[in-house]
PDB file of N, CA and C in Angstrom:
ATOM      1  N   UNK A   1     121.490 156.863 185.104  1.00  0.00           N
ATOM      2  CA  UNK A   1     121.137 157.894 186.063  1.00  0.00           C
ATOM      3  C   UNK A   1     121.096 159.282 185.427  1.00  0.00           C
ATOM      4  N   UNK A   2     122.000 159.749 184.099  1.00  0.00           N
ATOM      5  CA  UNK A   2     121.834 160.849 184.013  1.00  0.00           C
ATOM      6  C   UNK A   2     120.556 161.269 183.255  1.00  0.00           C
ATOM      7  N   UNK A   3     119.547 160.108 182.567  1.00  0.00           N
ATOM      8  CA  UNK A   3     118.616 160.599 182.234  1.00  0.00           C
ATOM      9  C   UNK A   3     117.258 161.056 183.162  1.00  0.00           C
ATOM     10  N   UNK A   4     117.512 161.167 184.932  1.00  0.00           N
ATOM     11  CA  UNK A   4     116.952 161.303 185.525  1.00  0.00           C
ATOM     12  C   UNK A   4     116.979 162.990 186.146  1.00  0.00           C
ATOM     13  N   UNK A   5     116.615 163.645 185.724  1.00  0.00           N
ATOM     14  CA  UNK A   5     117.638 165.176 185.730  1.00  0.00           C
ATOM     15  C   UNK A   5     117.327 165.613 187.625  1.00  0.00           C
ATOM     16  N   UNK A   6     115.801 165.444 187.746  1.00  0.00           N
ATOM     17  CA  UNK A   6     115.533 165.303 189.341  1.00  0.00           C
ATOM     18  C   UNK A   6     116.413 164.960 190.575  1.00  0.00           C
ATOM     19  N   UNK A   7     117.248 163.754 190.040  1.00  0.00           N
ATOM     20  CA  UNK A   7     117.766 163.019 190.899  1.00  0.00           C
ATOM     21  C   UNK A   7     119.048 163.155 191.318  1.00  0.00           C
ATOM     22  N   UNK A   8     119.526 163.431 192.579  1.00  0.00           N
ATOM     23  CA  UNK A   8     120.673 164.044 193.268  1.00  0.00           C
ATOM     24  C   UNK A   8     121.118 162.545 193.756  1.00  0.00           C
ATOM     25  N   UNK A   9     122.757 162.601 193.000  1.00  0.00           N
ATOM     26  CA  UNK A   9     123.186 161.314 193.779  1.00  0.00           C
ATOM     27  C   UNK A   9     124.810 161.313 193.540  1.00  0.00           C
ATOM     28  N   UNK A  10     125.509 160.462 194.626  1.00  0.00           N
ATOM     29  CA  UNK A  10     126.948 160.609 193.874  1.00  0.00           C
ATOM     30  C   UNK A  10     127.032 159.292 193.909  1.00  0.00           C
ATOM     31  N   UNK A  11     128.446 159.323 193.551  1.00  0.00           N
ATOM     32  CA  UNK A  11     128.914 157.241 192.864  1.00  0.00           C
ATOM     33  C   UNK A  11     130.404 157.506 193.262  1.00  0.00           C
ATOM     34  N   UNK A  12     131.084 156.396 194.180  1.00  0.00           N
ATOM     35  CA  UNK A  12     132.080 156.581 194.213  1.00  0.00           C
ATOM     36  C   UNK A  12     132.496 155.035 193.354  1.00  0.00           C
ATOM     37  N   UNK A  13     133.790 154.862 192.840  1.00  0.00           N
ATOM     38  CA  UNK A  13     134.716 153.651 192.624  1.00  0.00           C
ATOM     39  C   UNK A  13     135.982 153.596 193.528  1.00  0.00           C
ATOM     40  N   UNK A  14     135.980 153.154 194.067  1.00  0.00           N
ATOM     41  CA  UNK A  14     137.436 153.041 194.985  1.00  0.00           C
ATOM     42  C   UNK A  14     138.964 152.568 194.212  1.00  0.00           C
ATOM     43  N   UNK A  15     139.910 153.405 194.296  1.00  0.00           N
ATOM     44  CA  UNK A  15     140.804 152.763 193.733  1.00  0.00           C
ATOM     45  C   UNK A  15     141.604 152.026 193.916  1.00  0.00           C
ATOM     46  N   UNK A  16     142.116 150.913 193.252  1.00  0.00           N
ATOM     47  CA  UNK A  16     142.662 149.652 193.162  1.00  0.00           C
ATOM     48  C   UNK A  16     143.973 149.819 192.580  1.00  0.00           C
ATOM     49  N   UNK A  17     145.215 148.639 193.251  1.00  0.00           N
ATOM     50  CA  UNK A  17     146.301 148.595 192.346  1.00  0.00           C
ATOM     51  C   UNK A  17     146.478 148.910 191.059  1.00  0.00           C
ATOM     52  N   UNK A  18     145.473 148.918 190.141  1.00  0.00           N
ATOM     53  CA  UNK A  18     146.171 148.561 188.615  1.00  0.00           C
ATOM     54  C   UNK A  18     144.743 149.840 188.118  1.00  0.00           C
ATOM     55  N   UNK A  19     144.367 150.592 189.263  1.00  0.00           N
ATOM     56  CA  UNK A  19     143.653 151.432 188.553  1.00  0.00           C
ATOM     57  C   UNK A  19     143.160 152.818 189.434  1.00  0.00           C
ATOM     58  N   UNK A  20     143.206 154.340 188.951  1.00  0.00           N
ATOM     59  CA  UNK A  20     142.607 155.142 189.684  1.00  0.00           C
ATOM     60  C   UNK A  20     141.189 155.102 190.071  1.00  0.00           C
ATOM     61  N   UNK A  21     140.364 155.481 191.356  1.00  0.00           N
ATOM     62  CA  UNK A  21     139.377 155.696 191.374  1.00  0.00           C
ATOM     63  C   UNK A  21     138.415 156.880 190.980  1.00  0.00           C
ATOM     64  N   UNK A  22     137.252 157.167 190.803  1.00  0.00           N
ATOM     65  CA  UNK A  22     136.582 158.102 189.944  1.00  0.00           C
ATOM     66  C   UNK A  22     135.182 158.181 191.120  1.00  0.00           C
ATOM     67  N   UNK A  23     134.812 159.672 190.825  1.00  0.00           N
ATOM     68  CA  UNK A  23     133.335 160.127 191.801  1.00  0.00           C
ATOM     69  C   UNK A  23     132.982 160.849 190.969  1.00  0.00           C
ATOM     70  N   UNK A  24     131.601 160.194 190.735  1.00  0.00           N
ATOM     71  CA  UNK A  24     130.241 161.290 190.084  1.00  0.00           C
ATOM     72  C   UNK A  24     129.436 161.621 191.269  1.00  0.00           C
ATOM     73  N   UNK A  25     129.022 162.967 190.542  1.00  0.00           N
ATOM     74  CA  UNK A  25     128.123 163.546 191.654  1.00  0.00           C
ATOM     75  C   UNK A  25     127.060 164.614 190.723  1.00  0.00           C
ATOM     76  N   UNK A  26     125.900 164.349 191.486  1.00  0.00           N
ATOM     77  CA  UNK A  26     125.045 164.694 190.370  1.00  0.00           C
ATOM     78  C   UNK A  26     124.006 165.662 190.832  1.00  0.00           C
ATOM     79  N   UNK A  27     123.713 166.769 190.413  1.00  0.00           N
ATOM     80  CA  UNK A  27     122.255 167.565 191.369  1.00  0.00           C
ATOM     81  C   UNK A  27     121.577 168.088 189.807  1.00  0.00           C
ATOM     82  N   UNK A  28     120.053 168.143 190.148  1.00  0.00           N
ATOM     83  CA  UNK A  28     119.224 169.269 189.173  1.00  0.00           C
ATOM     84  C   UNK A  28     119.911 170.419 188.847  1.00  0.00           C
ATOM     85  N   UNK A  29     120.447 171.316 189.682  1.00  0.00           N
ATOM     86  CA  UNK A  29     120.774 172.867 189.386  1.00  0.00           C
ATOM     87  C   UNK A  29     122.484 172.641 188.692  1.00  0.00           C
ATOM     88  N   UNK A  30     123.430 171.555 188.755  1.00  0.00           N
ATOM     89  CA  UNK A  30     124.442 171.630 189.131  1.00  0.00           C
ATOM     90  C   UNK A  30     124.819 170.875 187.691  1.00  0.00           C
ATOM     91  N   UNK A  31     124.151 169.641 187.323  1.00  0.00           N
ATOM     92  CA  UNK A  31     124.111 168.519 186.262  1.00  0.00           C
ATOM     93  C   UNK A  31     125.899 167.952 187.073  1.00  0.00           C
ATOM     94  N   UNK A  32     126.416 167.122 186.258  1.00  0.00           N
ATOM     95  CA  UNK A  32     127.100 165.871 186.611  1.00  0.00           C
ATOM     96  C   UNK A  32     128.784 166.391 186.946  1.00  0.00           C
ATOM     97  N   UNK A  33     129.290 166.228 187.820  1.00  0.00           N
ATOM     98  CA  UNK A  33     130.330 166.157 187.951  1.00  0.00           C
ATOM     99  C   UNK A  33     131.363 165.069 188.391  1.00  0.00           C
ATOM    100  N   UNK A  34     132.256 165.100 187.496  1.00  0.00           N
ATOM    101  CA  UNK A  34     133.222 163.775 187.702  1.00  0.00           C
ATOM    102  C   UNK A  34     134.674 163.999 187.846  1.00  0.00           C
ATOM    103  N   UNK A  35     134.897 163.339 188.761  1.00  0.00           N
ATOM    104  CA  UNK A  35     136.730 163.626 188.718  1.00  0.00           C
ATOM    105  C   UNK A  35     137.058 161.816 189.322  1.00  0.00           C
ATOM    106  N   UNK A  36     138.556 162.229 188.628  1.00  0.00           N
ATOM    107  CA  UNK A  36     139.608 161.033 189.834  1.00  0.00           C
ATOM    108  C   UNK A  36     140.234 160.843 190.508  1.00  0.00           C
ATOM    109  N   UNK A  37     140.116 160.077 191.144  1.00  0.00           N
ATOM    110  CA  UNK A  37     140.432 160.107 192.590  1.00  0.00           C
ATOM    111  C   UNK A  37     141.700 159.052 192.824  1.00  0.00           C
ATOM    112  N   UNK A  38     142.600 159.762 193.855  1.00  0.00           N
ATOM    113  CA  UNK A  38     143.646 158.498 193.871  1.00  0.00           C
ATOM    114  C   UNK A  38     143.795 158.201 195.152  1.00  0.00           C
ATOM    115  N   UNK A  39     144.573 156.965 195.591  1.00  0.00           N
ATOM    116  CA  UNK A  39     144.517 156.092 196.645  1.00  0.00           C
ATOM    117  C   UNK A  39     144.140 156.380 197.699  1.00  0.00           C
ATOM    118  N   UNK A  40     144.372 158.248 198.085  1.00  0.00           N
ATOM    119  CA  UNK A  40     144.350 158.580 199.591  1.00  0.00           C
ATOM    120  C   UNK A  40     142.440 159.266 199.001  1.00  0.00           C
ATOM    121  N   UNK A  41     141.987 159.316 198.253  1.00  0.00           N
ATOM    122  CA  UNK A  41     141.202 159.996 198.014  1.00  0.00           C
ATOM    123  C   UNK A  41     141.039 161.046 197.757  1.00  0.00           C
ATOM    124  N   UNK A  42     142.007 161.951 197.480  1.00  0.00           N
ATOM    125  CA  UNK A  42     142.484 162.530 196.858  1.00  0.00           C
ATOM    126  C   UNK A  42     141.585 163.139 195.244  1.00  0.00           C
ATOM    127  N   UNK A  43     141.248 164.178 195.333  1.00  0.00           N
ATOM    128  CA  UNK A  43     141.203 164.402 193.686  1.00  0.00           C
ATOM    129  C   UNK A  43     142.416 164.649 192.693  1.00  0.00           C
ATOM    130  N   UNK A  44     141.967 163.882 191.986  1.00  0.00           N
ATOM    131  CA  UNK A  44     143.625 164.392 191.000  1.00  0.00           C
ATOM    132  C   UNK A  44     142.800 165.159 189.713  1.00  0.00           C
ATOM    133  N   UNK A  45     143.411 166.246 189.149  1.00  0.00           N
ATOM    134  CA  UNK A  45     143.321 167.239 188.470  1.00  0.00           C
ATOM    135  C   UNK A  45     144.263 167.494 187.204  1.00  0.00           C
ATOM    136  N   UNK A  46     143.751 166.778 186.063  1.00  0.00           N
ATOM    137  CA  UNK A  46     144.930 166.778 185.099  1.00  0.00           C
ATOM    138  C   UNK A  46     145.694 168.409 184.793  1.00  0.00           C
ATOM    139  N   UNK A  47     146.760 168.425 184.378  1.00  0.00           N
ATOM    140  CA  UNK A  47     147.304 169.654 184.383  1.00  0.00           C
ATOM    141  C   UNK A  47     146.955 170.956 183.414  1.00  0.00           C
ATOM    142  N   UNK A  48     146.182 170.319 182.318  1.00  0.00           N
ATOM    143  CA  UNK A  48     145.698 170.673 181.215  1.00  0.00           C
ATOM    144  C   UNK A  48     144.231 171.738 181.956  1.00  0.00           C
ATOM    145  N   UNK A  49     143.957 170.729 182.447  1.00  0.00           N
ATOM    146  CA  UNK A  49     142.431 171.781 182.710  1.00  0.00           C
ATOM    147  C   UNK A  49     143.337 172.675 184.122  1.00  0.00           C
ATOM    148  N   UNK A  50     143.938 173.013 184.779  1.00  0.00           N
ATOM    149  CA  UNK A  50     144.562 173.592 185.781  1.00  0.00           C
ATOM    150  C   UNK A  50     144.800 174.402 185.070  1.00  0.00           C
ATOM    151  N   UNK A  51     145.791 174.228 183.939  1.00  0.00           N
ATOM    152  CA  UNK A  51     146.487 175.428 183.172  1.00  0.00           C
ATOM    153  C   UNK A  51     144.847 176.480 182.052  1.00  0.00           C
ATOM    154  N   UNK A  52     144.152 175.779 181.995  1.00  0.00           N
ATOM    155  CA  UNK A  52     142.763 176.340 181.032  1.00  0.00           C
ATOM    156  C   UNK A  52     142.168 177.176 182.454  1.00  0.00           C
ATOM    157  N   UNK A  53     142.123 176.789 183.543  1.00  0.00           N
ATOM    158  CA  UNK A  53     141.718 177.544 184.781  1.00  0.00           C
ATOM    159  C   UNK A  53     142.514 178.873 184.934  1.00  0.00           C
ATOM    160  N   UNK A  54     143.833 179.091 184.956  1.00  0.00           N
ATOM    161  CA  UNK A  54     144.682 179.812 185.578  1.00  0.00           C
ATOM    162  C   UNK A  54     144.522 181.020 184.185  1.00  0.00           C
ATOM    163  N   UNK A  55     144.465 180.426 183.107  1.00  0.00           N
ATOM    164  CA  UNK A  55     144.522 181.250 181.919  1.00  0.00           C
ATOM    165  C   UNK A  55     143.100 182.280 181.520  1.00  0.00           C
ATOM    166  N   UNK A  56     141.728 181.441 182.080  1.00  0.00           N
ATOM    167  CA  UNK A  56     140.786 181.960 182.618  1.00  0.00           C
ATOM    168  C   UNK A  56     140.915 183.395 183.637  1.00  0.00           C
ATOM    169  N   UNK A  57     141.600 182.610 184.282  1.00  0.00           N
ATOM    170  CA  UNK A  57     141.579 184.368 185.397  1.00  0.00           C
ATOM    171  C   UNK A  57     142.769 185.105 185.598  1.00  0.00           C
ATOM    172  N   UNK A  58     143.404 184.526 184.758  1.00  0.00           N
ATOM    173  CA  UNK A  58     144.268 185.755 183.835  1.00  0.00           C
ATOM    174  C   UNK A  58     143.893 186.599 183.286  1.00  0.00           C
ATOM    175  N   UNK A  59     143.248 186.021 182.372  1.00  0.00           N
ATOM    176  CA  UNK A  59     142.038 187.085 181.583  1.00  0.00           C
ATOM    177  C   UNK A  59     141.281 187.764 182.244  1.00  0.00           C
ATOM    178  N   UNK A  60     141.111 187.548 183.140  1.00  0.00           N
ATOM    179  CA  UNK A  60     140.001 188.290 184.194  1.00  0.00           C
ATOM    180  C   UNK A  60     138.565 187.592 183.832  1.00  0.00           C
ATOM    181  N   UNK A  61     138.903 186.387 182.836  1.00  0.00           N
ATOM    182  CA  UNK A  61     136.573 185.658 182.871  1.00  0.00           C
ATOM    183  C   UNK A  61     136.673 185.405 183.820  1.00  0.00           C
ATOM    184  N   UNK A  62     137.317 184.647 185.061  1.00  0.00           N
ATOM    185  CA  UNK A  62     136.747 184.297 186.318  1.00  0.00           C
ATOM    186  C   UNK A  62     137.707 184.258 187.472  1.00  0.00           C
ATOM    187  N   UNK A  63     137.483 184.143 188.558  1.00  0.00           N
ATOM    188  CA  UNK A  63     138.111 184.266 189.419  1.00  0.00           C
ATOM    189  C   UNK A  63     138.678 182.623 189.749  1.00  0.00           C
ATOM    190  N   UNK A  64     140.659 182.726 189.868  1.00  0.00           N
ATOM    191  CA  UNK A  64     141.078 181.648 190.311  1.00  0.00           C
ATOM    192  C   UNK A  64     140.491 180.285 191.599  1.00  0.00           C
ATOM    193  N   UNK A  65     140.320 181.244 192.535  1.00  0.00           N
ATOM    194  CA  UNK A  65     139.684 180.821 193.854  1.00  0.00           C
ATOM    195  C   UNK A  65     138.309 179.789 193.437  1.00  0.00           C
ATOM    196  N   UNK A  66     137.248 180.320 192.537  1.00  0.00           N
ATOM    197  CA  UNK A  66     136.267 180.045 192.263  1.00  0.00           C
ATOM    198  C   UNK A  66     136.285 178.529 191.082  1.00  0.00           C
ATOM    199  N   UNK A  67     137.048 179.121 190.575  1.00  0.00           N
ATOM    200  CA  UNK A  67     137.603 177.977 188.906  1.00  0.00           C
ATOM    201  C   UNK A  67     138.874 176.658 189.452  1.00  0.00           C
ATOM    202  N   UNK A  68     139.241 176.327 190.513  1.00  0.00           N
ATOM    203  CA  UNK A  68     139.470 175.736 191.846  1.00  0.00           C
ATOM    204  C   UNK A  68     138.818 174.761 192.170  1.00  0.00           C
ATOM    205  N   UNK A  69     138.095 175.703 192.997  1.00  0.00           N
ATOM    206  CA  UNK A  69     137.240 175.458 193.735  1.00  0.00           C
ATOM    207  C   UNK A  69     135.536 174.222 192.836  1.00  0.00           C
ATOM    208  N   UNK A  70     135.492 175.030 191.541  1.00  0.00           N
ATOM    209  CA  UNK A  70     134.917 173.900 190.630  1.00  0.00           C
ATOM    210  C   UNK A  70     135.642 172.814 189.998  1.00  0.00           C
ATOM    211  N   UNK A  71     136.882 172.500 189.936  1.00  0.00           N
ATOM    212  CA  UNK A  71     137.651 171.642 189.308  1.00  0.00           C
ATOM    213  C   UNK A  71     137.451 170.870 190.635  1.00  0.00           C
ATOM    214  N   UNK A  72     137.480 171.235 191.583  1.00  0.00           N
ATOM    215  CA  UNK A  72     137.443 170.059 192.983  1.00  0.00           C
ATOM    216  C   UNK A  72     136.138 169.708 193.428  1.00  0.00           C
ATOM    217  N   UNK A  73     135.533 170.164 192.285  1.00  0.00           N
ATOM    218  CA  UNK A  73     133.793 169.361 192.883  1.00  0.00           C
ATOM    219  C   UNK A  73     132.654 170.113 194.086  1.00  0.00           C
ATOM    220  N   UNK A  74     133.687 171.526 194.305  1.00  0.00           N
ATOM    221  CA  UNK A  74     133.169 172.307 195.758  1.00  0.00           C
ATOM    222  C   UNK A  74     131.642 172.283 195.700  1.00  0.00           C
ATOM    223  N   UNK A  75     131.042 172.811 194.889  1.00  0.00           N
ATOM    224  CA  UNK A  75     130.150 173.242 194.493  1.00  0.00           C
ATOM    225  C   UNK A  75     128.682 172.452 194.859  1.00  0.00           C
ATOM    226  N   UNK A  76     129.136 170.761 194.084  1.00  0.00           N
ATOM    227  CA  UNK A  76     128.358 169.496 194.453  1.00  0.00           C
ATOM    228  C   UNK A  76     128.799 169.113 195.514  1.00  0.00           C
ATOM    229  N   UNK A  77     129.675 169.384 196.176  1.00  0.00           N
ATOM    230  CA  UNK A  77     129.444 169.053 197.511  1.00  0.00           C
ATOM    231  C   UNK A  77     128.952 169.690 198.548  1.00  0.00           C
ATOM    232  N   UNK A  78     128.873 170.577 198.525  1.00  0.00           N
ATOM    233  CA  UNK A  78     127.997 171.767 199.238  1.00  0.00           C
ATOM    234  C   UNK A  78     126.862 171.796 198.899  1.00  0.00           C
ATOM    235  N   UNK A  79     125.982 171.093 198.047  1.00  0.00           N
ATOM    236  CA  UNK A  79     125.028 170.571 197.700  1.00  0.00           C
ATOM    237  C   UNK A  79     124.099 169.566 198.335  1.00  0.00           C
ATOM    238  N   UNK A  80     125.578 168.563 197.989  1.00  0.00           N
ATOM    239  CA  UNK A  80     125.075 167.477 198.634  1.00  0.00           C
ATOM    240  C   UNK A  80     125.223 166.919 200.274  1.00  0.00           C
ATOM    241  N   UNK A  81     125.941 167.498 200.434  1.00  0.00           N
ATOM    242  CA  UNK A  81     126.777 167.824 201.759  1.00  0.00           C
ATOM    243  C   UNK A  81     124.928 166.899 202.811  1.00  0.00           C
ATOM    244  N   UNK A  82     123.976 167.540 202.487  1.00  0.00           N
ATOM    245  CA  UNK A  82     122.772 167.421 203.723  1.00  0.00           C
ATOM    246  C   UNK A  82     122.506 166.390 203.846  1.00  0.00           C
ATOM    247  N   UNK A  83     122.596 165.550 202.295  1.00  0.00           N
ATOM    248  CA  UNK A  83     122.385 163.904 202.429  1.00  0.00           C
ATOM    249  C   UNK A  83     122.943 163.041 202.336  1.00  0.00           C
ATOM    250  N   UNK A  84     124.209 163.617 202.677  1.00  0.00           N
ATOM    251  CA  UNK A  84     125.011 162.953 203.189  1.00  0.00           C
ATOM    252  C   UNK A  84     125.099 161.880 204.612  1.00  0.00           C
ATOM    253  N   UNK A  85     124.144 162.725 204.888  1.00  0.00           N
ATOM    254  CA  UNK A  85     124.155 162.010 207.117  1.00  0.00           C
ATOM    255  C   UNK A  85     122.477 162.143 207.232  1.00  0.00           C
ATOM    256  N   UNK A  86     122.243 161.008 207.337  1.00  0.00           N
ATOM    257  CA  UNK A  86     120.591 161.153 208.176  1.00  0.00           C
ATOM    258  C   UNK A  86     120.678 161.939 209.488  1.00  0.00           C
ATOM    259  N   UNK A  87     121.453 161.720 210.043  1.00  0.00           N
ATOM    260  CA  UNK A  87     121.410 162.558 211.154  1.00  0.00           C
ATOM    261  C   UNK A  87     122.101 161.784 212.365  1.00  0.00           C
ATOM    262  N   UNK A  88     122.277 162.891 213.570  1.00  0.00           N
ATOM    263  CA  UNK A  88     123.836 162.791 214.865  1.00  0.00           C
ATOM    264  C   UNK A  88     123.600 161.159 215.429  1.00  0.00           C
ATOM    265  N   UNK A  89     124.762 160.617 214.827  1.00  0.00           N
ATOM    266  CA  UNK A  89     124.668 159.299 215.296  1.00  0.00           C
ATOM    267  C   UNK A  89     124.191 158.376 214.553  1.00  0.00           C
ATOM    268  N   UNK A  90     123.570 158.668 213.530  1.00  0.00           N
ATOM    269  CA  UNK A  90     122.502 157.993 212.577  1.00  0.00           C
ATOM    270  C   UNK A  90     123.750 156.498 212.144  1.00  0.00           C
ATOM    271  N   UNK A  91     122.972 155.467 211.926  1.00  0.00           N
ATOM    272  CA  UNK A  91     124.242 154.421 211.336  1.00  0.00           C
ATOM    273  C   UNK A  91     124.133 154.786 209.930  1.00  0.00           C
ATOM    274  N   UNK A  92     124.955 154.997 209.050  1.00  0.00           N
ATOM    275  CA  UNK A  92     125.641 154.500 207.991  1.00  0.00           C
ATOM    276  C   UNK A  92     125.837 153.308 207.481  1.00  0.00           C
ATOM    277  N   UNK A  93     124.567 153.069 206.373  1.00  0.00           N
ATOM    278  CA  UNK A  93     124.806 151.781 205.836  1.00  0.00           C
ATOM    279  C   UNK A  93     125.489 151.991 204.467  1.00  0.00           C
ATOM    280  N   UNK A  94     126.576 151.381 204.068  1.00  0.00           N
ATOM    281  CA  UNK A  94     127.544 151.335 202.973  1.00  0.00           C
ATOM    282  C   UNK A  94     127.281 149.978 202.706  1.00  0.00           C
ATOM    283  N   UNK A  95     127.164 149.949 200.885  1.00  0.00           N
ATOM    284  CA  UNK A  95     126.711 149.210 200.017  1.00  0.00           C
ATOM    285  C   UNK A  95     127.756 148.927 199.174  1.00  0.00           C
ATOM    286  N   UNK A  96     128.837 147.768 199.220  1.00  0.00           N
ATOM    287  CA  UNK A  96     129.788 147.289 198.514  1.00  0.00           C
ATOM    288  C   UNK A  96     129.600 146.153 197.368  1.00  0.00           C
ATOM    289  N   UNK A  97     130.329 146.317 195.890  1.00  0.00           N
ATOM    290  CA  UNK A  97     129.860 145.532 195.016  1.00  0.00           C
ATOM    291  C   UNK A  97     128.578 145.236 194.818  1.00  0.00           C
ATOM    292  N   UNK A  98     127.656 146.174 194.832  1.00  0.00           N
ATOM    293  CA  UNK A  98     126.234 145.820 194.333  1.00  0.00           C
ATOM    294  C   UNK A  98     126.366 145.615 193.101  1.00  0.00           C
ATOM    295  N   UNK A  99     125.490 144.598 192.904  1.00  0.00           N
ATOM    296  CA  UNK A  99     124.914 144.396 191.019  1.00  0.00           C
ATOM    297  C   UNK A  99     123.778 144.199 190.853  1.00  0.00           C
TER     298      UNK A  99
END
């Protein structure tokens, strides 16, 4: 998928006993974002890039709120947010174990 640069899409993995789950999410303007996700769905945020964030707007390159707010995917989801729902009431078809 990422050699498709056009193409807006996300991917979830659900997580399992013996493993965290992970979401890509992908737009033209935005390119790929990935994080992991744990049981409640949850993003989890290793501490390393938290602490490279905070040290960022220390410095004053960017604003905390904003550098956040991209570690949690805000950005692609506000993106993608529209196609998300066909629309009020629309059914939701969910596609499990495809191959």
């Amino acid at each position: 998928l990422r050699g498709w640069d056009l193409l807006r899409f996300e991917v979830t993995a659900e997580p399992c006993p013996t493993a965290e789950g992970e979401r890509y999410s992908s737009t033209p303007g935005l390119g790929i974002f990935h994080a992991v996700t744990g049981m409640h769905g949850d993003i989890l945020i290793p501490e390393d890039r938290l602490r490279a964030a905070l040290a960022r707007s220390t410095r004053g390159e960017s604003d905390l709120e904003v550098e956040i707010a991209s570690l949690l995917g805000k950005p692609w989801d506000d993106e993608l947010e529209s196609f998300r729902h066909a629309g009020e009431g629309a059914p939701v078809r969910w596609l499990h174990q495809v191959v």
